[in-house]
N, C-alpha and C. Protein backbone atom coordinates (compact mmCIF):
# COMPACT_ATOMS: atom_id res chain seq x y z
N UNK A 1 42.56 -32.83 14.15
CA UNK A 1 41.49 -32.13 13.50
C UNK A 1 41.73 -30.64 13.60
N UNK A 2 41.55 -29.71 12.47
CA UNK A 2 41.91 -28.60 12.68
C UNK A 2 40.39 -27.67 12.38
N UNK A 3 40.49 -26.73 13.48
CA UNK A 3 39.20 -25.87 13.48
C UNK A 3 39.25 -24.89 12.25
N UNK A 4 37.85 -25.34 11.45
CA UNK A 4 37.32 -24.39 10.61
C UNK A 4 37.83 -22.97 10.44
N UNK A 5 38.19 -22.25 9.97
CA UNK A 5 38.37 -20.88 9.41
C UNK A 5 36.68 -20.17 10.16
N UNK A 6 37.15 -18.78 10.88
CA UNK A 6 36.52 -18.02 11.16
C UNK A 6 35.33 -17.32 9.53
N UNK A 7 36.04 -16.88 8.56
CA UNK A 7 35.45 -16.97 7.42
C UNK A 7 33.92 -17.98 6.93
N UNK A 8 35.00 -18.81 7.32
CA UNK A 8 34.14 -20.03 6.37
C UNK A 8 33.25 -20.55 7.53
N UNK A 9 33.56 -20.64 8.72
CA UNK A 9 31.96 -20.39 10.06
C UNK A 9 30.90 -19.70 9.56
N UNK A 10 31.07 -17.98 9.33
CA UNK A 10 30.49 -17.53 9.06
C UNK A 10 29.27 -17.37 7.84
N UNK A 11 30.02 -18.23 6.75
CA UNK A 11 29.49 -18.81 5.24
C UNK A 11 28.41 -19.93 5.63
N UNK A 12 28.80 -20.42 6.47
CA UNK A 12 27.77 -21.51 7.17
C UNK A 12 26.67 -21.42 7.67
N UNK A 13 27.05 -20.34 8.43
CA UNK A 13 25.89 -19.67 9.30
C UNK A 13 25.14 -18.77 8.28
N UNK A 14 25.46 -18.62 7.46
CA UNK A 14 24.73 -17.65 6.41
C UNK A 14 23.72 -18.57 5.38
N UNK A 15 24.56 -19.87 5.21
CA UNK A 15 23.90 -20.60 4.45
C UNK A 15 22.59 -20.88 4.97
N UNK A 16 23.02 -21.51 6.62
CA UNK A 16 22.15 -22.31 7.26
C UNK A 16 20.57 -21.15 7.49
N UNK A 17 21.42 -19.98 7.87
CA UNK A 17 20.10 -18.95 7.99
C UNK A 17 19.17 -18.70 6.55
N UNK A 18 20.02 -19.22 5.94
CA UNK A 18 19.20 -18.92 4.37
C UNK A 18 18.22 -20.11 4.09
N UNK A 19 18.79 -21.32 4.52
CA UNK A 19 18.00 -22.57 4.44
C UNK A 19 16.91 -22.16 5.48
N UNK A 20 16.96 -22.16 6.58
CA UNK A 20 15.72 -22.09 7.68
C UNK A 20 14.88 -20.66 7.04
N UNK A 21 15.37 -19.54 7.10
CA UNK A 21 14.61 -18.52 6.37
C UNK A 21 14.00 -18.69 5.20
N UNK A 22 14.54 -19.37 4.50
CA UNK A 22 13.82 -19.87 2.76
C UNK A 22 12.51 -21.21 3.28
N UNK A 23 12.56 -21.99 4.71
CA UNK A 23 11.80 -22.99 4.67
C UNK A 23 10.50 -22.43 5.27
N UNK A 24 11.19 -21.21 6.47
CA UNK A 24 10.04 -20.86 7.05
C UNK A 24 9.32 -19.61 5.86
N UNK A 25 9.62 -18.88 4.88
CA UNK A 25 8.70 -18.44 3.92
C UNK A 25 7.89 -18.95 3.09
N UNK A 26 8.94 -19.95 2.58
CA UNK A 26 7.83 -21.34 2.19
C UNK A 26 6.64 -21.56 2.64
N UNK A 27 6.60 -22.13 4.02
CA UNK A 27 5.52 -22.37 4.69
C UNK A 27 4.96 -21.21 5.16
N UNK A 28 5.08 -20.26 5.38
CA UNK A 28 4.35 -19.22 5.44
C UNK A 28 3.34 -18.75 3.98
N UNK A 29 4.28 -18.56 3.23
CA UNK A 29 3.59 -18.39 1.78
C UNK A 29 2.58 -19.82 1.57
N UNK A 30 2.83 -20.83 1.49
CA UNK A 30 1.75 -21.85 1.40
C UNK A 30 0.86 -21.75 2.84
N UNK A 31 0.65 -20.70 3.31
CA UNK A 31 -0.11 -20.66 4.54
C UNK A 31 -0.78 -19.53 4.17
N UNK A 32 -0.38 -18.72 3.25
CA UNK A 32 -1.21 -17.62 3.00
C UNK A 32 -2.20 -17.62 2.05
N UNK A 33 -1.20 -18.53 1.19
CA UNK A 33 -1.99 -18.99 -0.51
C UNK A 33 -3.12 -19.94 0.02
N UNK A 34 -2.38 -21.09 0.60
CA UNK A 34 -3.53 -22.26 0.34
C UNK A 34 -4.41 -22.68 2.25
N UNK A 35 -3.88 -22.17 2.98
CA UNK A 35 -4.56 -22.30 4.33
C UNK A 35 -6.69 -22.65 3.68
N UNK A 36 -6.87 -22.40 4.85
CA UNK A 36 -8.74 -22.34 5.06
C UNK A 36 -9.35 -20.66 4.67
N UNK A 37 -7.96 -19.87 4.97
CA UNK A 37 -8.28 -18.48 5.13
C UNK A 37 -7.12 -17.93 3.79
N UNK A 38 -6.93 -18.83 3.46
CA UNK A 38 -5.70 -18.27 2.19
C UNK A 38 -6.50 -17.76 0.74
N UNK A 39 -5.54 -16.94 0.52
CA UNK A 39 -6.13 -16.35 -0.92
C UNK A 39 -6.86 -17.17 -1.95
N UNK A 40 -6.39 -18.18 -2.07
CA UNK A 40 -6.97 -19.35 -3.18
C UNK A 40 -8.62 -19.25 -2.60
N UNK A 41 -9.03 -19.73 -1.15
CA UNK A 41 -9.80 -19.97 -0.77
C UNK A 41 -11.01 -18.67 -1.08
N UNK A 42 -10.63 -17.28 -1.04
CA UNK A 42 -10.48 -16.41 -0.93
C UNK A 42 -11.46 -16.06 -2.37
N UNK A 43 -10.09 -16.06 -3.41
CA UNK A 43 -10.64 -15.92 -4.89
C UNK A 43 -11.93 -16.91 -5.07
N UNK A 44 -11.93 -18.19 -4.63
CA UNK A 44 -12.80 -18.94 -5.27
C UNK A 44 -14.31 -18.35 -4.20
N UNK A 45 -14.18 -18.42 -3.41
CA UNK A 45 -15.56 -17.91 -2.64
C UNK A 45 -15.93 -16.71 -3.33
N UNK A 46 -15.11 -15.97 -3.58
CA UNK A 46 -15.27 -14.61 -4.36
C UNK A 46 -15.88 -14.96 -5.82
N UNK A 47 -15.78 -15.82 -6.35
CA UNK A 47 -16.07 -16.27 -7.52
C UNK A 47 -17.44 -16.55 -7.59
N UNK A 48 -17.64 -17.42 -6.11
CA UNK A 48 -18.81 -17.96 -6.32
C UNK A 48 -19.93 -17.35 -5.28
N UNK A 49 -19.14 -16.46 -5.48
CA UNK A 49 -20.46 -15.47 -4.60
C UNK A 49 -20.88 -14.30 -5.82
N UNK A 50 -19.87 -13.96 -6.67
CA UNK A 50 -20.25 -13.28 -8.09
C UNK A 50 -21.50 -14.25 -8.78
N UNK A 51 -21.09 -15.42 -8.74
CA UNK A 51 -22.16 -16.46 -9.60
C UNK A 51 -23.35 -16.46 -8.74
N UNK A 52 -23.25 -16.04 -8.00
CA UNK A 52 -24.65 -16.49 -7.10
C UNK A 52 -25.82 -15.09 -6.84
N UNK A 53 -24.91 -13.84 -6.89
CA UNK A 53 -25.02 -12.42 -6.91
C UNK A 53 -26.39 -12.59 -8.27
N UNK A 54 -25.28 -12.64 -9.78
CA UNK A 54 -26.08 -13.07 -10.72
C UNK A 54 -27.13 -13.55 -10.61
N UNK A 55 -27.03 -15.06 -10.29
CA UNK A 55 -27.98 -15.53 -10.21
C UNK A 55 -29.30 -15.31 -9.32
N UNK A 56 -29.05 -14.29 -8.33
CA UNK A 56 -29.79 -14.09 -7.87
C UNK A 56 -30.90 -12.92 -8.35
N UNK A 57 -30.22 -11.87 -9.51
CA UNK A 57 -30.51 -10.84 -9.85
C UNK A 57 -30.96 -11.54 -11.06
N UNK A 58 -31.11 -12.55 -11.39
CA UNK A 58 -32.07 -13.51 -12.77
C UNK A 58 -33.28 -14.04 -12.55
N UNK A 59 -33.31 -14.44 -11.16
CA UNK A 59 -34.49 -14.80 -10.52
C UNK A 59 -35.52 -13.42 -10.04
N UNK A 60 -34.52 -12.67 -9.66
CA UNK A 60 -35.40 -11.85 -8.90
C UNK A 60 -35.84 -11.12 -10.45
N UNK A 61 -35.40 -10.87 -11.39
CA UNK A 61 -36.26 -10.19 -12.86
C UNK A 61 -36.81 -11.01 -13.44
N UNK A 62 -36.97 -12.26 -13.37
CA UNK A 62 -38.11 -13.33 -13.94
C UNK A 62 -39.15 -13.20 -12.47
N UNK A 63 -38.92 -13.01 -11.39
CA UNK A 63 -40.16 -12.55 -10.72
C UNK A 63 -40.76 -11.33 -10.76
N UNK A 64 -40.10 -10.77 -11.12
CA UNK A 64 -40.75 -8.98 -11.38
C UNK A 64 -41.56 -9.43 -12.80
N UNK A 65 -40.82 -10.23 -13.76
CA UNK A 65 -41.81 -10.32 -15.23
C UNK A 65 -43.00 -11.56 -14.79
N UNK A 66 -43.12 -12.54 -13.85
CA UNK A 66 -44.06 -12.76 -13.37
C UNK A 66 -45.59 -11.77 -12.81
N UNK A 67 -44.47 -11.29 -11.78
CA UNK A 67 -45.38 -10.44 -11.15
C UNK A 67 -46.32 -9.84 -12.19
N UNK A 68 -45.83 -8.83 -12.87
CA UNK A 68 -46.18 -7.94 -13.98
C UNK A 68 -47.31 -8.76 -14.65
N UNK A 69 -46.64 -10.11 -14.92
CA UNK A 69 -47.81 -10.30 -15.76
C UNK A 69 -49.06 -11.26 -14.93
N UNK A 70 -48.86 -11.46 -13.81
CA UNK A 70 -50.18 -11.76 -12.79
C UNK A 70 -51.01 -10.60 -13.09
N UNK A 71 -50.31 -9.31 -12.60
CA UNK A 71 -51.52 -8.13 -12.52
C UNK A 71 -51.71 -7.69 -13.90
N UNK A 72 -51.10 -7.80 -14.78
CA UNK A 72 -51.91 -7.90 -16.39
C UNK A 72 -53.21 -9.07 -16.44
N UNK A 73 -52.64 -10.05 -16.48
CA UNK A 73 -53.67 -11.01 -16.49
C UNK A 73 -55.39 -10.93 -15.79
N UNK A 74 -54.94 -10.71 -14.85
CA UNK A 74 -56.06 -9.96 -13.55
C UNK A 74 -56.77 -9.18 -14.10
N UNK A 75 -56.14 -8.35 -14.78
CA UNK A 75 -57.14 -6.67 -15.27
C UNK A 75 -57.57 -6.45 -16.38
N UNK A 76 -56.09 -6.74 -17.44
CA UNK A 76 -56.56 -6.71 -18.84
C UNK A 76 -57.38 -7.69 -19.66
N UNK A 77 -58.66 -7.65 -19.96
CA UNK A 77 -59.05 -9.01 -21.02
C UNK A 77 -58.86 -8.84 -22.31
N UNK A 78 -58.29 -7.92 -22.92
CA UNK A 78 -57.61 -8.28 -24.13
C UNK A 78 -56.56 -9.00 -24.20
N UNK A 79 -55.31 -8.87 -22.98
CA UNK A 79 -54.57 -9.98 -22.78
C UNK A 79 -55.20 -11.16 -22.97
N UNK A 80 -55.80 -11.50 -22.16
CA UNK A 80 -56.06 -12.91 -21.59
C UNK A 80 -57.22 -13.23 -23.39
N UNK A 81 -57.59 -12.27 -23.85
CA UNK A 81 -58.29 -12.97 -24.99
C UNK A 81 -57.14 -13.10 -26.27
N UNK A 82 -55.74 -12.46 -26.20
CA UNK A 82 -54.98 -12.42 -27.06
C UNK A 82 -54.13 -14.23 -26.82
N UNK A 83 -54.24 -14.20 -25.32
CA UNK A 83 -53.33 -15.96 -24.98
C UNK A 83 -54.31 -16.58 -25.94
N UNK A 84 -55.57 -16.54 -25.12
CA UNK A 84 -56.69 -17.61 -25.21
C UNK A 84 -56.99 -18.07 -26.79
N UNK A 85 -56.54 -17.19 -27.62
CA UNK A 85 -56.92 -17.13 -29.52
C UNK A 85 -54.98 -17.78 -29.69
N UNK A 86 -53.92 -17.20 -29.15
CA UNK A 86 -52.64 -17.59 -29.88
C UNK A 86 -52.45 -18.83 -29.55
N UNK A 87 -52.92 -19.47 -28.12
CA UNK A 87 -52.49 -20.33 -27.39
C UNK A 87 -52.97 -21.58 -27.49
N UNK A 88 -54.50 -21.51 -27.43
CA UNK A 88 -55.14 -22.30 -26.92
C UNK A 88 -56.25 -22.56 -28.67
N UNK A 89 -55.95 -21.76 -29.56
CA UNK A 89 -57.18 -21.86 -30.80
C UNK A 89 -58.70 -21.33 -30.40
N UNK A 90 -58.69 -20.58 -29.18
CA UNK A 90 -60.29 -20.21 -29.10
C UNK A 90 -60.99 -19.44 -29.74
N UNK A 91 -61.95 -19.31 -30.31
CA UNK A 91 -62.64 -18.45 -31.40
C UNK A 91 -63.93 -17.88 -30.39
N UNK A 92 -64.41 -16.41 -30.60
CA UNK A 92 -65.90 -16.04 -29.81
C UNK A 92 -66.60 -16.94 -31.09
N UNK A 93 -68.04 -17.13 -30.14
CA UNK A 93 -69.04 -17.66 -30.94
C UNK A 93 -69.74 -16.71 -31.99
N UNK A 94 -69.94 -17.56 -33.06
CA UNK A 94 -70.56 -16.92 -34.38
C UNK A 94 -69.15 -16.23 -35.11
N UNK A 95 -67.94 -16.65 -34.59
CA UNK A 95 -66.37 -16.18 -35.69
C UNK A 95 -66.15 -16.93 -36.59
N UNK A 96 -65.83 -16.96 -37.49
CA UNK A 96 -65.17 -17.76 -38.76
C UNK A 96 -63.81 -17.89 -38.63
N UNK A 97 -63.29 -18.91 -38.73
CA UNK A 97 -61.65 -19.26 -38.39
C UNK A 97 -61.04 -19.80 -40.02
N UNK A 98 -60.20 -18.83 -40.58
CA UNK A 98 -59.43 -19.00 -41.88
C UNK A 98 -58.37 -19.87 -41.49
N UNK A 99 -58.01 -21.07 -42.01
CA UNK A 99 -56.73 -21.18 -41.88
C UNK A 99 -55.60 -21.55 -43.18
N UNK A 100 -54.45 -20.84 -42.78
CA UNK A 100 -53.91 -20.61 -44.22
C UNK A 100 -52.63 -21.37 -43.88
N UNK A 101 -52.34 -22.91 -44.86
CA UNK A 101 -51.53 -23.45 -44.69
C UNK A 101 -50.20 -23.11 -44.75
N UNK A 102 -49.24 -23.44 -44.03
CA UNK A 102 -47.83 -22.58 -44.62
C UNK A 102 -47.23 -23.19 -45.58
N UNK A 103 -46.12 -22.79 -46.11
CA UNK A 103 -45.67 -23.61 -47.22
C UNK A 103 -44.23 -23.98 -47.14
């Protein structure tokens, strides 16, 4: 058996460091991307903390247009007589009610 060429040792050892260096980035990179703490994980929480941000700033301005209109309701009675006639058909007593069919 004749020993390998000093050269071609060295080609080996280069390969082999390239294989173990290429496996351990691998797994490093799929440790960065996809781990519990990896970017993927990362973007999507981020995503759904934007959706939730939103959504939270939709609720909270349908409670402000609540609010608003509790303390309208409360104070103004032309409001509450403008629902009470669009809403509900109420007429004051002694009114005449026209109604004009649509076509």
């Amino acid at each position: 058996m004749s020993q390998p060429s000093i050269p071609k040792q060295k080609k080996e050892i280069k390969r082999n460091r390239l294989i173990v260096g290429s496996v351990i980035g691998i797994l490093f990179a799929g440790f960065v991307l996809f781990s519990e703490y990896g970017l993927w994980t990362r973007f999507r929480l981020e995503f759904k903390k934007r959706a939730l941000e939103e959504e939270v700033q939709a609720s909270q301005k349908q409670q402000d247009s609540l609010v608003r209109m509790i303390r309208v309701l409360k104070t103004d009675t032309l409001e509450i007589e403008r629902i009470a006639r669009e809403e509900y058909g109420m007429v004051k007593p002694g009114e005449k009610v026209y109604i004009v069919p649509e076509k």
